[in-house]
C-alpha atoms as a PDB file:
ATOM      1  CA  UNK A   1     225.368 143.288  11.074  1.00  0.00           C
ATOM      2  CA  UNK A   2     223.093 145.469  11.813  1.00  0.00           C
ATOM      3  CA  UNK A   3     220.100 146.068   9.049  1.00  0.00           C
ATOM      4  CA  UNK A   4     220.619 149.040   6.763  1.00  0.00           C
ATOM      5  CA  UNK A   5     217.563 151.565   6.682  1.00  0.00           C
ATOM      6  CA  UNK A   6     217.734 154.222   4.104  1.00  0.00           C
ATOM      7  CA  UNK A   7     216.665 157.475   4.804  1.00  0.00           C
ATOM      8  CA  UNK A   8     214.119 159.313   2.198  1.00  0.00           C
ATOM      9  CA  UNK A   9     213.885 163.006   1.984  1.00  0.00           C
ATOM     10  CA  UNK A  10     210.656 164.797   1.712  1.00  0.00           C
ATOM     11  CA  UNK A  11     210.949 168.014   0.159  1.00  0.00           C
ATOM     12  CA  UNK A  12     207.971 170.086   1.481  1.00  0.00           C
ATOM     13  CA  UNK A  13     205.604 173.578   0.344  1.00  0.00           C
ATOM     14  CA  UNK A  14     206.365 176.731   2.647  1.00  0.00           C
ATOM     15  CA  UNK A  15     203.566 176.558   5.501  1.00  0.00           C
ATOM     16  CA  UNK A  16     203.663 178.659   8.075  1.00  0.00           C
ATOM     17  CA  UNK A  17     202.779 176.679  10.503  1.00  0.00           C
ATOM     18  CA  UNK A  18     206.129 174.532   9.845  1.00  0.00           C
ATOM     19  CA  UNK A  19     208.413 176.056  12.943  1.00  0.00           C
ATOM     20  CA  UNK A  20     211.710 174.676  11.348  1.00  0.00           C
ATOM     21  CA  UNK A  21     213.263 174.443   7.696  1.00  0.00           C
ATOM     22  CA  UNK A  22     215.013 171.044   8.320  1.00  0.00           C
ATOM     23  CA  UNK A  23     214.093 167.982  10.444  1.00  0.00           C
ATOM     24  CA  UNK A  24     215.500 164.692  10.828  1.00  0.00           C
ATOM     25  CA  UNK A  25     212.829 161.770  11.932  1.00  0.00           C
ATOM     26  CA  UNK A  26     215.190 158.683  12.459  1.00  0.00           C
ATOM     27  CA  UNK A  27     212.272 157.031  13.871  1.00  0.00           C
ATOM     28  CA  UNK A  28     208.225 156.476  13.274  1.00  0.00           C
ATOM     29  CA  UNK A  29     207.284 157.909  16.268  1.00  0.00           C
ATOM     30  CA  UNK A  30     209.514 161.231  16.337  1.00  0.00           C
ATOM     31  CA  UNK A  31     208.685 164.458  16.596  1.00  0.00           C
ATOM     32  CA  UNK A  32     206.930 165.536  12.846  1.00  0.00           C
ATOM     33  CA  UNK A  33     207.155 168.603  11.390  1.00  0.00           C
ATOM     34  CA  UNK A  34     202.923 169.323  11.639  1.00  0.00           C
ATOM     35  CA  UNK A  35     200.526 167.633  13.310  1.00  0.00           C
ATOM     36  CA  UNK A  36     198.937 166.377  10.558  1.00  0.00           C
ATOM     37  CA  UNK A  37     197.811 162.417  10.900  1.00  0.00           C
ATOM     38  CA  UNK A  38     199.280 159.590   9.340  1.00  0.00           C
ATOM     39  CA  UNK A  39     198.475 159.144   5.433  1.00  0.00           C
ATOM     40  CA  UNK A  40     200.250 162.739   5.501  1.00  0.00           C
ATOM     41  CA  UNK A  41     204.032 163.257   4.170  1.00  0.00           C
ATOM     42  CA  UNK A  42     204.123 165.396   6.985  1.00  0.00           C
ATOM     43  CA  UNK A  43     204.028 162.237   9.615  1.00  0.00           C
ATOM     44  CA  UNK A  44     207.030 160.214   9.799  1.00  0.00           C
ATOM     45  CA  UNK A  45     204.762 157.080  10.815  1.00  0.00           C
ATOM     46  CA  UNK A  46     203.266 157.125   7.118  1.00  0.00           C
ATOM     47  CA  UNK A  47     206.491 156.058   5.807  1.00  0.00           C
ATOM     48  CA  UNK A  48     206.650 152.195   7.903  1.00  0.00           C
ATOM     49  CA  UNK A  49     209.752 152.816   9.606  1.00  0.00           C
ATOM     50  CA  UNK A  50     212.033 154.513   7.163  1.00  0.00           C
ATOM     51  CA  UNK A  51     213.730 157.559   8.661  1.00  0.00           C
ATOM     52  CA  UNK A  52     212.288 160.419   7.351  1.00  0.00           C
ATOM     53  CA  UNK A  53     214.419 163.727   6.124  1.00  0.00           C
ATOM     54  CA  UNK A  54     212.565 166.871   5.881  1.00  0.00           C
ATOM     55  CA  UNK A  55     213.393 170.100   4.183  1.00  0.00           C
ATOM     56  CA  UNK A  56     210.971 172.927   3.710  1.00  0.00           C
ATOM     57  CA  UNK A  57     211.245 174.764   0.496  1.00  0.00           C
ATOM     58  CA  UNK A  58     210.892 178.095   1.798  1.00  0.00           C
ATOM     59  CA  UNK A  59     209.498 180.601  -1.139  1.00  0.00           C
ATOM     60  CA  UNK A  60     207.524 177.696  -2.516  1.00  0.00           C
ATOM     61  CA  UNK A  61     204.050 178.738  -1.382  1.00  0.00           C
ATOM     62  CA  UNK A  62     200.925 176.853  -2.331  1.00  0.00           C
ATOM     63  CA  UNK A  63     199.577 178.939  -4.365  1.00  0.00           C
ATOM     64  CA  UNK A  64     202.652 180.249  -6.247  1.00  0.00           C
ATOM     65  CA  UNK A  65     203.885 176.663  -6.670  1.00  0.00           C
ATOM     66  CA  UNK A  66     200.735 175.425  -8.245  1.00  0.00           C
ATOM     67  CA  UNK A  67     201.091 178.116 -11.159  1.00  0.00           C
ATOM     68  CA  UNK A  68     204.783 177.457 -11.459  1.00  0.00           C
ATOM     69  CA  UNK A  69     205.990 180.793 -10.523  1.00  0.00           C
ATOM     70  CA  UNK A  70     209.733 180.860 -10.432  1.00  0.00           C
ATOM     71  CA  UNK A  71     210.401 181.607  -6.902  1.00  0.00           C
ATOM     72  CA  UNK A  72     208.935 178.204  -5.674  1.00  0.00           C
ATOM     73  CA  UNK A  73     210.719 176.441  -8.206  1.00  0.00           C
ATOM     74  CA  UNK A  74     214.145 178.125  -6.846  1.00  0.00           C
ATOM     75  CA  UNK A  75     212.894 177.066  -3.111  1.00  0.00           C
ATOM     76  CA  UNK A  76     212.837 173.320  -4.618  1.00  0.00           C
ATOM     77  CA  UNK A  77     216.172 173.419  -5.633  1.00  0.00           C
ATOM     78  CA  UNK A  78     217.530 174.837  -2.354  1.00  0.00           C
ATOM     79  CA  UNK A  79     215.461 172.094  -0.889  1.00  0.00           C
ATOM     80  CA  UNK A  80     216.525 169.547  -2.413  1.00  0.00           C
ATOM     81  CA  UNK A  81     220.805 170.387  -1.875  1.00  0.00           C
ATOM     82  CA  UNK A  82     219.611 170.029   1.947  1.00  0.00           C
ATOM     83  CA  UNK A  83     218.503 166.541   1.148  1.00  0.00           C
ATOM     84  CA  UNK A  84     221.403 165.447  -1.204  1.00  0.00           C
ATOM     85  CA  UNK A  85     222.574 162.835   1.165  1.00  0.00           C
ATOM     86  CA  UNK A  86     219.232 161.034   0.658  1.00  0.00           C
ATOM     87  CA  UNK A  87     219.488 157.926  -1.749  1.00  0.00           C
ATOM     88  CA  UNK A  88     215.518 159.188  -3.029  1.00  0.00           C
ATOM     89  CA  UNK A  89     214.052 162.400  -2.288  1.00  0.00           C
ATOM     90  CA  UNK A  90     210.225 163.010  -3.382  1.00  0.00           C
ATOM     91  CA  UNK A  91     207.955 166.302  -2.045  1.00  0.00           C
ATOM     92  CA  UNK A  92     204.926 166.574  -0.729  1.00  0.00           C
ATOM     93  CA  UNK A  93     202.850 168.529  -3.737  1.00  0.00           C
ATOM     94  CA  UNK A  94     202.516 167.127  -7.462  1.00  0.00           C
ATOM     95  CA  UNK A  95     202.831 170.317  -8.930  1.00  0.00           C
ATOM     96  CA  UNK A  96     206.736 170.591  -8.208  1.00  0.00           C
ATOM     97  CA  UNK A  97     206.488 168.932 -11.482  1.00  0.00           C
ATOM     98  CA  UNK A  98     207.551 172.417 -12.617  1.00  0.00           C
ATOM     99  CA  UNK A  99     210.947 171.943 -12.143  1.00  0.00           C
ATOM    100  CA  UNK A 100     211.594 169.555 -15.208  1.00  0.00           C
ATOM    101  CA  UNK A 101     210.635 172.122 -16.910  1.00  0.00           C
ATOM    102  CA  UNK A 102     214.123 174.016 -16.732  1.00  0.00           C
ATOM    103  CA  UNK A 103     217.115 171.770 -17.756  1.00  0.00           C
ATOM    104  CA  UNK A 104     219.007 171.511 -14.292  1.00  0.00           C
ATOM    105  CA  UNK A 105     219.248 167.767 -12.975  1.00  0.00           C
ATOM    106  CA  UNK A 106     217.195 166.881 -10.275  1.00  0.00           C
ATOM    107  CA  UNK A 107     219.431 163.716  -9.346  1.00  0.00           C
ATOM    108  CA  UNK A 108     217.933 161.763  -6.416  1.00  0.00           C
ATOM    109  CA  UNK A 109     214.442 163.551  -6.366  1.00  0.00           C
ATOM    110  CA  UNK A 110     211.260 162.516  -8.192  1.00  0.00           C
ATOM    111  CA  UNK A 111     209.110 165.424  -8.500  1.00  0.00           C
ATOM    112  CA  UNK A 112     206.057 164.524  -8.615  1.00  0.00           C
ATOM    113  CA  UNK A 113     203.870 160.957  -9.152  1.00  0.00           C
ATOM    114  CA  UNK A 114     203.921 162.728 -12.715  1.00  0.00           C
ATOM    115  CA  UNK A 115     207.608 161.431 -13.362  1.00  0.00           C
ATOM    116  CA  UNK A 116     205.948 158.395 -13.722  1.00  0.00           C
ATOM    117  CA  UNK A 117     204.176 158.694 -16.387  1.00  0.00           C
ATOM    118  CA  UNK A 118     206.352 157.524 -18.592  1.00  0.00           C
ATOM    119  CA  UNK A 119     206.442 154.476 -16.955  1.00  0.00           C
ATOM    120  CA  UNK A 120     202.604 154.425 -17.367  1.00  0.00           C
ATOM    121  CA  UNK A 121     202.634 154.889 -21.112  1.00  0.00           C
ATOM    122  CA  UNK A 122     204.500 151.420 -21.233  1.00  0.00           C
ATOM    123  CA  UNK A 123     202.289 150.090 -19.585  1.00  0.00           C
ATOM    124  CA  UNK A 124     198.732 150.356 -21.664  1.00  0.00           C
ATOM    125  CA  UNK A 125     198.239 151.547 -25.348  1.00  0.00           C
ATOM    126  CA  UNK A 126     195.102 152.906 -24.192  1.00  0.00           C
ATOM    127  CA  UNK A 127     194.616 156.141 -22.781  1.00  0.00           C
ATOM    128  CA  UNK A 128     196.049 157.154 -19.250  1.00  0.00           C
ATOM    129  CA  UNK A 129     194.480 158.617 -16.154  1.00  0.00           C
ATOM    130  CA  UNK A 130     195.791 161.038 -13.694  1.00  0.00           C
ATOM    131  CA  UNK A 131     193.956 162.192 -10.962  1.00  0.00           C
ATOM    132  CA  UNK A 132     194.764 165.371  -9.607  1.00  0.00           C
ATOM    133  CA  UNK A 133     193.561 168.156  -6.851  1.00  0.00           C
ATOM    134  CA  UNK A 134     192.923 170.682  -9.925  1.00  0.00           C
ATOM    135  CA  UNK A 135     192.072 169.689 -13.556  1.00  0.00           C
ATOM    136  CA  UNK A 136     192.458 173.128 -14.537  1.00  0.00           C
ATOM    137  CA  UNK A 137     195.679 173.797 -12.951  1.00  0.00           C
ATOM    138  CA  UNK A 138     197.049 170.009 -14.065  1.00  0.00           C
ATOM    139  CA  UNK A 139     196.123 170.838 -17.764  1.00  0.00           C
ATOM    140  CA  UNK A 140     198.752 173.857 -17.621  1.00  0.00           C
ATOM    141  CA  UNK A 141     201.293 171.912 -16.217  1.00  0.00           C
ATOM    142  CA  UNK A 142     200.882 168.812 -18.694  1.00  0.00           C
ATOM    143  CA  UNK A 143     199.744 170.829 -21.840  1.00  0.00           C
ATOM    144  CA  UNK A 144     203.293 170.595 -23.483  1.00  0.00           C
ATOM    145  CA  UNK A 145     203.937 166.993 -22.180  1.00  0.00           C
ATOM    146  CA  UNK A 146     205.028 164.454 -25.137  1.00  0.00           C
ATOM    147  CA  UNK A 147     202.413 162.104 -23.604  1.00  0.00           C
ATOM    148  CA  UNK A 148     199.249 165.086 -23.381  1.00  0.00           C
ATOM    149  CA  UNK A 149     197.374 163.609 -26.400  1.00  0.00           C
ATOM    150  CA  UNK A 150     197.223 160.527 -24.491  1.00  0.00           C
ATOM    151  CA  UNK A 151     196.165 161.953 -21.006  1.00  0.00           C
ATOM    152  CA  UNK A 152     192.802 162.201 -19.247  1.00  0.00           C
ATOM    153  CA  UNK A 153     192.664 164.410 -16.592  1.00  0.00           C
ATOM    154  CA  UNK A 154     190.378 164.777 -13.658  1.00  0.00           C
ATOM    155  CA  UNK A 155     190.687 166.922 -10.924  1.00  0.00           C
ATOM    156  CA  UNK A 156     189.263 166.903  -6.756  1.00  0.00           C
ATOM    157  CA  UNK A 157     188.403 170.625  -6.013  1.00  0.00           C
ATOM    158  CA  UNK A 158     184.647 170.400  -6.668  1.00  0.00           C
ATOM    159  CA  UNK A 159     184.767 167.961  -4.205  1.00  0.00           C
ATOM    160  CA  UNK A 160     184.298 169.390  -0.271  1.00  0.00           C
ATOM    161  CA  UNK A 161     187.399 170.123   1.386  1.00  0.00           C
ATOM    162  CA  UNK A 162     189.645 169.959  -1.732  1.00  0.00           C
ATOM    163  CA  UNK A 163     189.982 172.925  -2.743  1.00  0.00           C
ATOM    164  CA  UNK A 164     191.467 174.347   0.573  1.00  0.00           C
ATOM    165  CA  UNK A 165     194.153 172.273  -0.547  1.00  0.00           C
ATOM    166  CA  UNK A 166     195.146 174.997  -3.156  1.00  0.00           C
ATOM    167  CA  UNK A 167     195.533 177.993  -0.983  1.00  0.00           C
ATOM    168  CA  UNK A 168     198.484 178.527   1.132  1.00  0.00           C
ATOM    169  CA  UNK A 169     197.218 177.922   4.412  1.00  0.00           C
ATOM    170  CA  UNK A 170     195.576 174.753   4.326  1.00  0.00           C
ATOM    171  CA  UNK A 171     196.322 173.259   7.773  1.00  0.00           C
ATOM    172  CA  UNK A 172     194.255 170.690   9.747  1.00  0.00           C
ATOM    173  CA  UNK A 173     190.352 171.192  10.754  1.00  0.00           C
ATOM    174  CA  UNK A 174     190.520 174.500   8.324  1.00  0.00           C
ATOM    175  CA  UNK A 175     187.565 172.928   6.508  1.00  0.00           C
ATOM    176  CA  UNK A 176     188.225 169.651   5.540  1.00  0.00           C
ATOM    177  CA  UNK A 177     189.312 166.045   7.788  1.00  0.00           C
ATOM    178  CA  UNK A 178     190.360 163.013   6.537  1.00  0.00           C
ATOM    179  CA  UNK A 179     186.693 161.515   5.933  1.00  0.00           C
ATOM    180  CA  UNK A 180     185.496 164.440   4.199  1.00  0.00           C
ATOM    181  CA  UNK A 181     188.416 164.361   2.047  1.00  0.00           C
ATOM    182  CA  UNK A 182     187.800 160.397   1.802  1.00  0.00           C
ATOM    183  CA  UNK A 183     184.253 161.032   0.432  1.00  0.00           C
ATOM    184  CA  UNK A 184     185.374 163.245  -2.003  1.00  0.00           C
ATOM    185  CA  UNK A 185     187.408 160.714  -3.554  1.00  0.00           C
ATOM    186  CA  UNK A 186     184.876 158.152  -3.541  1.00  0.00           C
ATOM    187  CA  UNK A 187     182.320 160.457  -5.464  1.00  0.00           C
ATOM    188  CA  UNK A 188     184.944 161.281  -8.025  1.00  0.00           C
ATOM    189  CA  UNK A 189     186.143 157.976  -8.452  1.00  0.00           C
ATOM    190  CA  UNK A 190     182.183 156.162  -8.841  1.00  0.00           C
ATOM    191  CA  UNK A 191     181.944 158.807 -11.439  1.00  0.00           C
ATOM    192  CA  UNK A 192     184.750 159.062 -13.288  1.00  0.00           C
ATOM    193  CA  UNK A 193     185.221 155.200 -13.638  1.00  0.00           C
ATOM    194  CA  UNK A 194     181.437 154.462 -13.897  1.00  0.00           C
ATOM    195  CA  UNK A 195     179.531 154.024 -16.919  1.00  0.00           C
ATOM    196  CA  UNK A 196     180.504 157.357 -19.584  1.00  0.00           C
ATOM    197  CA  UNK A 197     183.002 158.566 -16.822  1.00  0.00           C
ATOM    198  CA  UNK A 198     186.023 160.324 -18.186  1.00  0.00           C
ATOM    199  CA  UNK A 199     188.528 157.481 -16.729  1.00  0.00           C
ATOM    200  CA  UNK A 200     185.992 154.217 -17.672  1.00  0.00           C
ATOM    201  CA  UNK A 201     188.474 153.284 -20.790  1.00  0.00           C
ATOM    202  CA  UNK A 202     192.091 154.413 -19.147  1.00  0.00           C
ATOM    203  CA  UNK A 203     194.513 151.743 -19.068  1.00  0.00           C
ATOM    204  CA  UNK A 204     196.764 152.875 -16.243  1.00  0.00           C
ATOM    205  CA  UNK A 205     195.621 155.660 -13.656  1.00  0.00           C
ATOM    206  CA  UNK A 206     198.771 157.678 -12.224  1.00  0.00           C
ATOM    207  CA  UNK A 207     198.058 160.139  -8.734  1.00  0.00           C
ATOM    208  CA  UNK A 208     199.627 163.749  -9.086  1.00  0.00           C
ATOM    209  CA  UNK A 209     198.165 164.891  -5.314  1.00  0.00           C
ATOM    210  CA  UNK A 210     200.457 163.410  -2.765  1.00  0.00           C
ATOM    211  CA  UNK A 211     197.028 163.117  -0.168  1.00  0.00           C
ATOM    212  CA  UNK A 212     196.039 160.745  -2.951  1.00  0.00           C
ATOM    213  CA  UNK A 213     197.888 157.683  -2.434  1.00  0.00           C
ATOM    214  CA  UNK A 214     196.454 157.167   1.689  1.00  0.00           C
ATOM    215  CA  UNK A 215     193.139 156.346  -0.331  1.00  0.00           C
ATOM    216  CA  UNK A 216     194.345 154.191  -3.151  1.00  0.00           C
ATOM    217  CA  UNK A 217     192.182 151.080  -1.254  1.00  0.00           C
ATOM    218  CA  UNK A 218     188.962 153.909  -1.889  1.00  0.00           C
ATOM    219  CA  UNK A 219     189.936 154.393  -5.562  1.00  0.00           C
ATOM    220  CA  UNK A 220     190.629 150.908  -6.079  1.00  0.00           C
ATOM    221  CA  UNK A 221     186.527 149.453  -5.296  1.00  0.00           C
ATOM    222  CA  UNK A 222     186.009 151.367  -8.244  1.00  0.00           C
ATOM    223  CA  UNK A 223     188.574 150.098 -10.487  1.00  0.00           C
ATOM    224  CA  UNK A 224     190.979 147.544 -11.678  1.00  0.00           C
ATOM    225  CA  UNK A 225     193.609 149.100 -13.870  1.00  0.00           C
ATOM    226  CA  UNK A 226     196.809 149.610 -12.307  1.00  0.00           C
ATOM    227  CA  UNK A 227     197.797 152.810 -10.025  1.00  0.00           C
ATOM    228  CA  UNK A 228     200.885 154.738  -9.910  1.00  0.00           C
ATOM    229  CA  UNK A 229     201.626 157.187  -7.042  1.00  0.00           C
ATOM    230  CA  UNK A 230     205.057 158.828  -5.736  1.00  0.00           C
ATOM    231  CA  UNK A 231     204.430 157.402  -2.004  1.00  0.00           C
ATOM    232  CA  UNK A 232     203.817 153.729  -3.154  1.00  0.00           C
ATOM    233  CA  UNK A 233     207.048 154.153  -5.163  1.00  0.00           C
ATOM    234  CA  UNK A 234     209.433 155.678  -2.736  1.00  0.00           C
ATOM    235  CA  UNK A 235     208.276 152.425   0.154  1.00  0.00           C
ATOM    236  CA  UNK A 236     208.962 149.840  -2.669  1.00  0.00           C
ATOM    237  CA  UNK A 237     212.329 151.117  -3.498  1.00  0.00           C
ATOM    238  CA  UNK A 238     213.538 151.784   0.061  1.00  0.00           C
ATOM    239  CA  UNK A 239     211.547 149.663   2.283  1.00  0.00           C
ATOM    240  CA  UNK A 240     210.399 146.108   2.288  1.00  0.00           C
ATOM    241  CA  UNK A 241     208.252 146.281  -0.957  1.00  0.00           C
ATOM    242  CA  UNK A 242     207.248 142.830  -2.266  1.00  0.00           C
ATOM    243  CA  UNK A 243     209.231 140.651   0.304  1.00  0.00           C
ATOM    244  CA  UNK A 244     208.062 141.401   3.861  1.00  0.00           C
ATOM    245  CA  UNK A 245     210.074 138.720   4.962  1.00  0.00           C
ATOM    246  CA  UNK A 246     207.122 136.762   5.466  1.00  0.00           C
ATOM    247  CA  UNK A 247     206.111 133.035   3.757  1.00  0.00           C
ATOM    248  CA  UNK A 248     202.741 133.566   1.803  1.00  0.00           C
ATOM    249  CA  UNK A 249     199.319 131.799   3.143  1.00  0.00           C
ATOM    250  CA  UNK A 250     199.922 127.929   2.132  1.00  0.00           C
ATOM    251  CA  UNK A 251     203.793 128.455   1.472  1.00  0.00           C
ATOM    252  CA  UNK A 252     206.534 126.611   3.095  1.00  0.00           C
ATOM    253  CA  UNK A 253     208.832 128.907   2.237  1.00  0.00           C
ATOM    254  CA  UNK A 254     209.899 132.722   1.191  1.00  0.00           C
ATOM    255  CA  UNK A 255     210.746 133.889  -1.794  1.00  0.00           C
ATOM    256  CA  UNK A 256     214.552 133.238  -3.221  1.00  0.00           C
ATOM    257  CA  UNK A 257     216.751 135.360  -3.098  1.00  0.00           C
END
């Protein structure tokens, strides 16, 4: 029998530079929809050999999606009927958050690493973190959550590079790389979690950004609570997760099953 691979959908904001509005990536080296490197949603090989389904949610602009303008949350929903044949769809920007905000189901699709904060509130009594690409912009979004009284929000667009994340052309080498964007998280996350940082008593710290979770190991030097993120959830439930097939260091055997 041949191993089953599930394919997850990516629902993605309206780029230009995207030439088509659907792509199939059955394998990790196919043809992507940008050239953007892996640690992107955009790259097929940053998803460890699921085959990747990608649907562009045309209207859904940058910078109307991150003020929850209605148009890009009507280019989500078209989006995501392209992708209904996917067991888990997530998207490539936090802020498509807006769409829980109307009461239409979103069925296989996770909006945003902000569907899980629920999961982080069981988690800790204590406060809990979310790192974002704006403060000011996440603050909108969240300011009617049930859980807002118990979130601490800090943003990544003082940082260099980060804030060409907000604007709707934001494609490679237009002011930013991967190691700039890689410093910026450092410096955030030695502040933030050092002594009177804004995240130094959080009990759980949950990533809205989806070019967040490619530098989880960078967030992590700086602390120990645990970290929730949309890409980290999506390979756990359809790829190997825990059980790589592989005995642990000293072990005889693998895990039961």
């Amino acid at each position: 029998m041949s191993e089953v691979k599930p394919q997850l959908g990516v629902i993605l904001c309206d780029l230009d530079s995207y030439p088509v509005d659907y792509i199939e990536c059955l394998t990790p080296d196919a043809s992507g929809i940008s050239d953007n490197p892996v640690g992107f949603f955009e790259n097929p090989a940053s998803w460890q050999g699921l085959p990747v389904a990608y649907a562009v949610a045309r209207g859904a602009r940058v910078e109307p999606l991150v003020n929850g303008e209605p148009e890009a949350i009507e280019a989500f929903w078209s989006a995501s009927e392209k992708l209904a044949h996917c067991p888990l769809v997530i998207t490539d920007c936090g802020f498509f958050f807006y769409a829980r905000k109307d009461m239409r189901q979103t069925a296989n699709v996770i909006t945003s690493g902000l569907d899980l904060l629920p999961i982080a509130s069981v988690l800790t009594s204590k406060d809990i973190g979310v790192l974002t690409v704006s403060e000011s912009l996440a603050s909108k979004l969240l300011g009617d959550h049930v859980l807002s009284s118990r979130l601490v929000i800090a943003g990544m667009e003082a940082e260099p590079g980060w804030s060409t994340m907000l604007t709707n052309d934001h494609a490679l080498g237009n002011g930013w790389d991967q190691a700039l964007l890689k410093e910026g998280v450092a410096a955030v996350a030695k502040r933030e979690f050092g002594p009177g940082g804004r995240l130094a008593n959080i009990g759980v710290l949950v990533l809205e950004c989806t070019l967040l979770p490619e530098f989880r190991q960078e967030i992590r030097k700086y602390t120990d609570v645990p970290i929730l993120d949309v890409a980290s959830f999506a390979l756990n439930a359809l790829g190997k997760g825990f059980d790589a097939g592989a005995p642990a260091a000293g072990s005889s055997a693998t895990l039961s099953q």
